[in-house]
C-alpha atoms as a PDB file:
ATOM      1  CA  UNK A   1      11.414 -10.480   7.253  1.00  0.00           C
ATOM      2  CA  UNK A   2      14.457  -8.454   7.616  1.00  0.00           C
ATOM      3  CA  UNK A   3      14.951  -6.923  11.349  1.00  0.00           C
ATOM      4  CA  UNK A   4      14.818  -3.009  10.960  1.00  0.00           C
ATOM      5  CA  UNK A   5      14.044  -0.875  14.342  1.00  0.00           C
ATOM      6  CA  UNK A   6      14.398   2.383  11.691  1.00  0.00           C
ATOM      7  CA  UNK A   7      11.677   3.092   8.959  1.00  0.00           C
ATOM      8  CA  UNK A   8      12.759   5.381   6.332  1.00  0.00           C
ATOM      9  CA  UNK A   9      10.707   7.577   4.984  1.00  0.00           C
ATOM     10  CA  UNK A  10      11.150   8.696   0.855  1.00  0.00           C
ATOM     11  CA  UNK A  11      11.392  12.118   0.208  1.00  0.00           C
ATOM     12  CA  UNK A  12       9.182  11.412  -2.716  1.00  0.00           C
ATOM     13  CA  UNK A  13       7.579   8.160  -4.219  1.00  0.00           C
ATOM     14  CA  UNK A  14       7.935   7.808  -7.828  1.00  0.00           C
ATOM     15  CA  UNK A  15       4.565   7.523  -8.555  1.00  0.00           C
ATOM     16  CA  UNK A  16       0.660   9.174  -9.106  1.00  0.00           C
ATOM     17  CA  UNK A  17      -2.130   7.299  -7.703  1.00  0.00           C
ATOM     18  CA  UNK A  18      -5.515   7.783  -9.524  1.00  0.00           C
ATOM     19  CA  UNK A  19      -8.833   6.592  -7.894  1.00  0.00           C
ATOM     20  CA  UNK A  20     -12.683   7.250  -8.350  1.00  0.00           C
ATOM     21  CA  UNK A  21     -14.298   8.919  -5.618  1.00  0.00           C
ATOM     22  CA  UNK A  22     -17.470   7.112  -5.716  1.00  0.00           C
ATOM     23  CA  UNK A  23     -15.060   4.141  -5.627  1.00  0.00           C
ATOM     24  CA  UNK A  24     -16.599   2.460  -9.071  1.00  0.00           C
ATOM     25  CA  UNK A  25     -12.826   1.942 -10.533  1.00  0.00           C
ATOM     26  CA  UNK A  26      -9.781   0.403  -9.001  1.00  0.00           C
ATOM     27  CA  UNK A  27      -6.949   2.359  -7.412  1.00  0.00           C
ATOM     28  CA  UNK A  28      -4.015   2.137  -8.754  1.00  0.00           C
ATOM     29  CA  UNK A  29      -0.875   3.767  -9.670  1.00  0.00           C
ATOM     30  CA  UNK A  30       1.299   5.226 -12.283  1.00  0.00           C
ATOM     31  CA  UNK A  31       4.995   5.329 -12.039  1.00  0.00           C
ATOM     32  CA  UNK A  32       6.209   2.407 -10.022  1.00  0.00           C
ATOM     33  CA  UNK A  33       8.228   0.968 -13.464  1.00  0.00           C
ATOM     34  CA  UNK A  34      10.795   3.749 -12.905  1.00  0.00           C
ATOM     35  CA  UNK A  35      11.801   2.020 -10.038  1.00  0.00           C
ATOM     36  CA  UNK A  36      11.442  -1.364 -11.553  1.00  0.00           C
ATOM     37  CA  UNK A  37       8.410  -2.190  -9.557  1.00  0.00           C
ATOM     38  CA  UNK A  38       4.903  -3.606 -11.091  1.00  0.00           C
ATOM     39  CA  UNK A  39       1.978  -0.792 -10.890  1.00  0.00           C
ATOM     40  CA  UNK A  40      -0.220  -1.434  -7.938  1.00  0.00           C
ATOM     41  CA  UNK A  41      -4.030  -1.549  -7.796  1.00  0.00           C
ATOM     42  CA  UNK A  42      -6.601  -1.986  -5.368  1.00  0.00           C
ATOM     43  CA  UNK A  43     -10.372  -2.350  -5.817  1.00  0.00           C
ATOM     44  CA  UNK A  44     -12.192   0.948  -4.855  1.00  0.00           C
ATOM     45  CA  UNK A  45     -14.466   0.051  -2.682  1.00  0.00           C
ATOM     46  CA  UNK A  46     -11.867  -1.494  -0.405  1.00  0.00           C
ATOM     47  CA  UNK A  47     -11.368   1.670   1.802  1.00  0.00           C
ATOM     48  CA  UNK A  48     -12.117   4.077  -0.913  1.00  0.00           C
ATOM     49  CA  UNK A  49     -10.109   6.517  -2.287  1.00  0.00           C
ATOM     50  CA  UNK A  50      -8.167   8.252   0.077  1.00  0.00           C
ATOM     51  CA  UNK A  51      -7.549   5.352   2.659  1.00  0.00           C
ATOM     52  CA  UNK A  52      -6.790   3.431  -0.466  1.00  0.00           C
ATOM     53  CA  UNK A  53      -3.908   5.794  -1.836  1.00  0.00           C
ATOM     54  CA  UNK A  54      -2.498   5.990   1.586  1.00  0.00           C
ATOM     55  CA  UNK A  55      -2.458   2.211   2.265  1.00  0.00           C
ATOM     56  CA  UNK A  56      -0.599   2.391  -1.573  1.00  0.00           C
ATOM     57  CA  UNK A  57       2.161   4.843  -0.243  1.00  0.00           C
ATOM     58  CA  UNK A  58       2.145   2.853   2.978  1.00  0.00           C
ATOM     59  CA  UNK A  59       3.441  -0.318   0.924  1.00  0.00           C
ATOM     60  CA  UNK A  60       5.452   1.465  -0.936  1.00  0.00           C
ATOM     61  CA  UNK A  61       7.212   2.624   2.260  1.00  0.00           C
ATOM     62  CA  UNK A  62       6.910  -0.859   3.056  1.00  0.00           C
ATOM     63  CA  UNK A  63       8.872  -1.928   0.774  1.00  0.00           C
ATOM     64  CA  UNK A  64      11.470   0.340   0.459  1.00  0.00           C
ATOM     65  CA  UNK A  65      12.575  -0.601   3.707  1.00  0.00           C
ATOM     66  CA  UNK A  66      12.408  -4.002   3.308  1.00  0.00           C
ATOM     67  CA  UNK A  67      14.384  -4.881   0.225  1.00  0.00           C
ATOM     68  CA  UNK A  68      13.746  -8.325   0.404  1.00  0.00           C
ATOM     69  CA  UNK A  69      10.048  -7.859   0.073  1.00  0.00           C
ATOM     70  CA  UNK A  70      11.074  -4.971  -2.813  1.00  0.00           C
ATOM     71  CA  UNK A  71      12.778  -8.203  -4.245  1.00  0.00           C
ATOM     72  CA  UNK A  72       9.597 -10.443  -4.022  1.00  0.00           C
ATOM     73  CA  UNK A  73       7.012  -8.064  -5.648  1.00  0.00           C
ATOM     74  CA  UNK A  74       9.522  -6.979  -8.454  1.00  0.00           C
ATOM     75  CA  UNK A  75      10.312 -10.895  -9.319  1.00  0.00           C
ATOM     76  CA  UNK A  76       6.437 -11.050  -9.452  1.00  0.00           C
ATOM     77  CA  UNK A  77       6.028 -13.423  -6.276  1.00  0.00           C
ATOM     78  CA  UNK A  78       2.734 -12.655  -4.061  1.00  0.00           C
ATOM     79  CA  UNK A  79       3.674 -11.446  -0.589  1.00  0.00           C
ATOM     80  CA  UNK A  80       1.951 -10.536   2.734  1.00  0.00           C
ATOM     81  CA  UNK A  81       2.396  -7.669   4.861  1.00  0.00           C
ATOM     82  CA  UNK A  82       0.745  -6.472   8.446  1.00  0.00           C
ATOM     83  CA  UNK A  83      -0.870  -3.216   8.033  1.00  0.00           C
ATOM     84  CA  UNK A  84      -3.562  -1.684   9.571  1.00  0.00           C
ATOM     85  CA  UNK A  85      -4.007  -4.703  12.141  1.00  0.00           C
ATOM     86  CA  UNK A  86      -5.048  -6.784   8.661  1.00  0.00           C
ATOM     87  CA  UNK A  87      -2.678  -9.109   6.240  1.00  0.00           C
ATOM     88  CA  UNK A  88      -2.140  -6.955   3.278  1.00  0.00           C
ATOM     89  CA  UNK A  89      -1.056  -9.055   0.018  1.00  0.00           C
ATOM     90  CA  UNK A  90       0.458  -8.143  -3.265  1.00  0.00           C
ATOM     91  CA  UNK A  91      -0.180 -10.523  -5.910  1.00  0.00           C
ATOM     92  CA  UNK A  92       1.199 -10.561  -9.634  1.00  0.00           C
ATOM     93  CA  UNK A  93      -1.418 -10.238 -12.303  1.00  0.00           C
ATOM     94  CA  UNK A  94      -0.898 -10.151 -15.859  1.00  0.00           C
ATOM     95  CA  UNK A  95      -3.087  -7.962 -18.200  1.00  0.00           C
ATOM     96  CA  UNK A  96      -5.887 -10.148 -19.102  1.00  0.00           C
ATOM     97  CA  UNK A  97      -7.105  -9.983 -15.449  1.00  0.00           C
ATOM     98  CA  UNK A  98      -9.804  -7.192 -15.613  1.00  0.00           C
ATOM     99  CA  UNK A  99      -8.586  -5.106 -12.841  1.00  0.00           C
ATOM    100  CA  UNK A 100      -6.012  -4.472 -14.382  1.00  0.00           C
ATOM    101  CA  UNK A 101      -8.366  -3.714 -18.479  1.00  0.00           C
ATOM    102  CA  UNK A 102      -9.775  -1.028 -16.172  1.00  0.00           C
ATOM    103  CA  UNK A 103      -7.067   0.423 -14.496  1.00  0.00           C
ATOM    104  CA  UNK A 104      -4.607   0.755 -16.615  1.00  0.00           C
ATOM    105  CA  UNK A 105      -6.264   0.475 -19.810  1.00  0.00           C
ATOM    106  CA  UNK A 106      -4.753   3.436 -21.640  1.00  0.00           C
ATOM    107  CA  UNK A 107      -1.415   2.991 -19.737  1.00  0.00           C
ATOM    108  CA  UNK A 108       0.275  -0.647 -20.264  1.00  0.00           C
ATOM    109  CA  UNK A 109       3.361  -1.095 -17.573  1.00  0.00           C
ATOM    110  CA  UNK A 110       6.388  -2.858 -18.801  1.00  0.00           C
ATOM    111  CA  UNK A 111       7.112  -4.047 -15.210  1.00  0.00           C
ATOM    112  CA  UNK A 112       3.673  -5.533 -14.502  1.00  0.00           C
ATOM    113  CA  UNK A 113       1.050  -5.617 -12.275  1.00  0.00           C
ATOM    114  CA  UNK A 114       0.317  -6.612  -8.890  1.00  0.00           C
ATOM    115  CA  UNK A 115      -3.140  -6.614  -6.912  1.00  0.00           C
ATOM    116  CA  UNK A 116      -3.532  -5.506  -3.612  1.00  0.00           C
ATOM    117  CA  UNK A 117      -5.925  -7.227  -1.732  1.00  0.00           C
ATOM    118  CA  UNK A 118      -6.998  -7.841   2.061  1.00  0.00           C
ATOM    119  CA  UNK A 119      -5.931 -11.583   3.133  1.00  0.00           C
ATOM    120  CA  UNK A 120      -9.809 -13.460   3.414  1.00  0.00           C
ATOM    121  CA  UNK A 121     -11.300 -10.927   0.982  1.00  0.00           C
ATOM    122  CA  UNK A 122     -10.982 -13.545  -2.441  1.00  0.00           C
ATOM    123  CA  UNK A 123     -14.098 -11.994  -3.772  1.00  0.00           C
ATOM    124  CA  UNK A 124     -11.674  -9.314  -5.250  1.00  0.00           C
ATOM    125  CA  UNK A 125      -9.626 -11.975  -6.980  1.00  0.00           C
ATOM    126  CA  UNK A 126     -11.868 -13.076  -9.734  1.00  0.00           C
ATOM    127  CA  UNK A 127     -12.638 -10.767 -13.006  1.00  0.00           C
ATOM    128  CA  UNK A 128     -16.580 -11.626 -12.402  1.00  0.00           C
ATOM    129  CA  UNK A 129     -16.012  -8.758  -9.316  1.00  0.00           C
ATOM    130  CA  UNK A 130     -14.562  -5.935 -11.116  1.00  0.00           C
ATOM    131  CA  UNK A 131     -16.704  -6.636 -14.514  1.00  0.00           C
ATOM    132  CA  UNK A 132     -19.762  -5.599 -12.295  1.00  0.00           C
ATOM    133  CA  UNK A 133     -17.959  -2.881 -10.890  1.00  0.00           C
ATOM    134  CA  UNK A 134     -16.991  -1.551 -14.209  1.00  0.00           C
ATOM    135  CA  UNK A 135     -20.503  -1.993 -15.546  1.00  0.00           C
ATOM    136  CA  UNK A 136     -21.601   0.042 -12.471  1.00  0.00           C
ATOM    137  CA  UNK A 137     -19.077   2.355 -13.188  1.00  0.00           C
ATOM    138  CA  UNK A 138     -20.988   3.190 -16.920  1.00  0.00           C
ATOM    139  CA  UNK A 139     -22.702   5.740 -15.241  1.00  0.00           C
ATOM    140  CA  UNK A 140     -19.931   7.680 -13.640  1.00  0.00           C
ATOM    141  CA  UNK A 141     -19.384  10.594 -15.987  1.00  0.00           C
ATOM    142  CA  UNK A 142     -15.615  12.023 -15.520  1.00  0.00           C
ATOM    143  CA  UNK A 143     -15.461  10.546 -11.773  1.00  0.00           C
ATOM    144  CA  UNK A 144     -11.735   9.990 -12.120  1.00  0.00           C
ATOM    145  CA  UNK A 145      -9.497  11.852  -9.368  1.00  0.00           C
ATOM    146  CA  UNK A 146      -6.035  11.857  -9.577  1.00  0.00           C
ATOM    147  CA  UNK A 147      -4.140  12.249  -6.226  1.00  0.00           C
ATOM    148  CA  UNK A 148      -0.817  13.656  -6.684  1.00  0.00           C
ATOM    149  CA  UNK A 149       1.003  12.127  -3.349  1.00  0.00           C
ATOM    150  CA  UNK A 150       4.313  13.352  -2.958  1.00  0.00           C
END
């Protein structure tokens, strides 16, 4: 990892982040492609919603500041990152993978997708997990909250 004492911060990220408050869909973004990066998501029950859109900005800060890592996730390589006390990684999925049928099903990303998951957690990284969340998710009429984060 590249040695920087000085985190920039982005005026504005180039992207939306949508999530379900009763955290039955993934969170996930829209927007990342215009910077070349793969659109992020993030199973919702991970730290629901709002925690879950802020750890998204917070890797996005991430990795503007660390073009290297920018460089990893864009070439579709899986990467690790500390956050939170925890090891964050960002894994390229393609769009069978049902995380991302549900996320981005009316919204296909010509850069990709990548998954972000908690390091230990591999649950999450098997479409069996989200095909039961989705079925849960049947019943959640018009749940879907977009959080403009700029």
């Amino acid at each position: 990892m590249e040695e920087n004492n000085e985190i920039t911060i982005p005026d504005k990220v180039p992207h939306l982040i949508h999530g379900c408050p009763k955290n039955l869909h993934p969170t996930h973004t829209h927007g990342l492609a215009k910077v070349g990066l793969p659109e992020l998501f993030i199973h919702g029950k991970c730290y629901g919603v709002v925690d879950n859109a802020n750890l998204i900005n917070m890797i996005y800060v991430y990795l503007f500041n660390y073009q290297s890592e920018w460089n990893f996730v864009k070439n579709k390589m899986e990467i690790e990152i500390p956050i939170w006390d925890q090891m964050v990684c960002i894994r390229p999925v393609d769009e069978s993978f049902a995380g991302v049928r549900i996320a981005f099903s009316d919204n296909p990303s010509e850069t990709g997708y990548a998954q972000i998951y908690i390091k230990n957690e591999t649950h999450v990284l098997h479409d069996d997990y989200f095909l039961k969340e989705d079925q849960l998710a049947k019943d959640c009429d018009g749940c879907e909250l977009q959080c403009s984060i700029h």
